[in-house]
C-alpha atoms as a PDB file:
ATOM      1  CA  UNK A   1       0.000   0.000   0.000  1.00  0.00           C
ATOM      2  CA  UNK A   2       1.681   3.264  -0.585  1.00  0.00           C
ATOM      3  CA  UNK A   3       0.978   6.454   0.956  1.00  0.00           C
ATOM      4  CA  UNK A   4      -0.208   8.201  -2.287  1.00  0.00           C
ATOM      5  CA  UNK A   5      -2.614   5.529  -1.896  1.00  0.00           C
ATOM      6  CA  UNK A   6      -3.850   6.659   1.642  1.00  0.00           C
ATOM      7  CA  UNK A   7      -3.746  10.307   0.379  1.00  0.00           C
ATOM      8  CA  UNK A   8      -6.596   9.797  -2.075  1.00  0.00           C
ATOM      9  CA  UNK A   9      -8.390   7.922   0.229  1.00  0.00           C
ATOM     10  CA  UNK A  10      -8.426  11.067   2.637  1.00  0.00           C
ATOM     11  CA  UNK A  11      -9.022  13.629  -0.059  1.00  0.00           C
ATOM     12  CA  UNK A  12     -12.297  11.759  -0.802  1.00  0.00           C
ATOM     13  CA  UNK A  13     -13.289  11.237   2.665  1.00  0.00           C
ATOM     14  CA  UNK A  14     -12.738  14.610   3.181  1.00  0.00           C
ATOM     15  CA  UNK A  15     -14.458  16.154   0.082  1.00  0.00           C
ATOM     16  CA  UNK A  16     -17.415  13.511  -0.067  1.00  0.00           C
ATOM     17  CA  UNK A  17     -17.110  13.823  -3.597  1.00  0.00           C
ATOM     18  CA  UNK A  18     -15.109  11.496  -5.928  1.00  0.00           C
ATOM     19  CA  UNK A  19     -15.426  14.481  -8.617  1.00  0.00           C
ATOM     20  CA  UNK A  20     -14.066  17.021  -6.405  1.00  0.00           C
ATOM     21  CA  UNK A  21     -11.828  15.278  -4.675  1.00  0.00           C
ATOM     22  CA  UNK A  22     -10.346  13.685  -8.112  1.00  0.00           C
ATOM     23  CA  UNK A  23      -9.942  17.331  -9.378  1.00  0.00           C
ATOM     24  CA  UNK A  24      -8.376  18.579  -6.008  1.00  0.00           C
ATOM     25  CA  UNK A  25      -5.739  15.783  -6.703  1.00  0.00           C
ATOM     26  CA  UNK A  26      -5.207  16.504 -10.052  1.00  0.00           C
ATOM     27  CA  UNK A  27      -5.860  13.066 -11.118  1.00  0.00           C
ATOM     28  CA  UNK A  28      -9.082  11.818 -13.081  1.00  0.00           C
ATOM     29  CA  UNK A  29     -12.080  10.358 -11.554  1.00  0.00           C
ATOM     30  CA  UNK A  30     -12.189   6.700 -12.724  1.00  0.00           C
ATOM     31  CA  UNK A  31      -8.685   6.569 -11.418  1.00  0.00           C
ATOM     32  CA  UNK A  32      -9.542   7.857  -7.940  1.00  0.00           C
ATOM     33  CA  UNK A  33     -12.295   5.463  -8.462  1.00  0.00           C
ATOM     34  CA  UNK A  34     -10.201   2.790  -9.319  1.00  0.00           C
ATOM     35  CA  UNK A  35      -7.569   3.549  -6.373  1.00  0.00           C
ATOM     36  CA  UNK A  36     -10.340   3.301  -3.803  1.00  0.00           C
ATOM     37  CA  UNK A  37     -11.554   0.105  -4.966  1.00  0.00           C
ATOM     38  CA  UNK A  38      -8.268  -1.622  -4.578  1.00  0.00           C
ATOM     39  CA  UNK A  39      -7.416  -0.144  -1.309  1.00  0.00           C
ATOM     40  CA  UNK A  40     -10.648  -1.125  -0.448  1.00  0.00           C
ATOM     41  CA  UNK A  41     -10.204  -4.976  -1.699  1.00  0.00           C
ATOM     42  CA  UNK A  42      -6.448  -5.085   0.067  1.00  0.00           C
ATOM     43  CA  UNK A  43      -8.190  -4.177   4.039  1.00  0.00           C
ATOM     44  CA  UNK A  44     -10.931  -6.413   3.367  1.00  0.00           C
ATOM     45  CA  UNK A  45     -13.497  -4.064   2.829  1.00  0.00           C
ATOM     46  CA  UNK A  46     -13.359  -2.769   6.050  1.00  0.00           C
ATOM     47  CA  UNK A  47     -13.947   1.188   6.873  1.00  0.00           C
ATOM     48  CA  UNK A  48     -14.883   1.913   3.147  1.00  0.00           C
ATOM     49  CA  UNK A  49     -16.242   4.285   0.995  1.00  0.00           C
ATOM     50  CA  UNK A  50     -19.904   3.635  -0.662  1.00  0.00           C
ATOM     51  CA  UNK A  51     -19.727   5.324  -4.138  1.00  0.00           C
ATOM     52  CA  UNK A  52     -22.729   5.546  -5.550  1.00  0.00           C
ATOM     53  CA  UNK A  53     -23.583   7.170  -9.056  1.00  0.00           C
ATOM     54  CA  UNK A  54     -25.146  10.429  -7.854  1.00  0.00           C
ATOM     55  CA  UNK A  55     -21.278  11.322  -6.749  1.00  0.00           C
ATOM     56  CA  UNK A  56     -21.597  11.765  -3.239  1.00  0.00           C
ATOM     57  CA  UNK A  57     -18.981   9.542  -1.383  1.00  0.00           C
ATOM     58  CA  UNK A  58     -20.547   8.345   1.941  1.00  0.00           C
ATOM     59  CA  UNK A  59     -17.545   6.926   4.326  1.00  0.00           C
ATOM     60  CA  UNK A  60     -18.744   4.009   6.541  1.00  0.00           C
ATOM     61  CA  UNK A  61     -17.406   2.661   9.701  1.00  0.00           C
END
């Protein structure tokens, strides 16, 4: 897992907004997207992010 990783992760927590947050990071949104899912996938699921397609990120646990 690498910290850039982690980063993301916070920015879209933070922003509870894949779009925003993907701009704010200068990176595009299916690869934030993408990033989350596989961070997700490598802790198990556990603490994630729901993404769901009206762009709001909701942050559970």
């Amino acid at each position: 897992m690498e910290l850039r990783v982690l980063q993301y992760f916070l920015a879209a927590a933070r922003e509870e907004n894949i779009t925003k947050a993907a701009a704010l990071l200068h990176i595009t949104q299916p690869t934030l997207s993408r990033q989350l899912m596989q961070m997700e996938e490598h802790f198990g699921r556990s603490g994630r992010c729901a993404h769901n397609y009206s762009k709001e990120t909701v942050c559970t646990e």
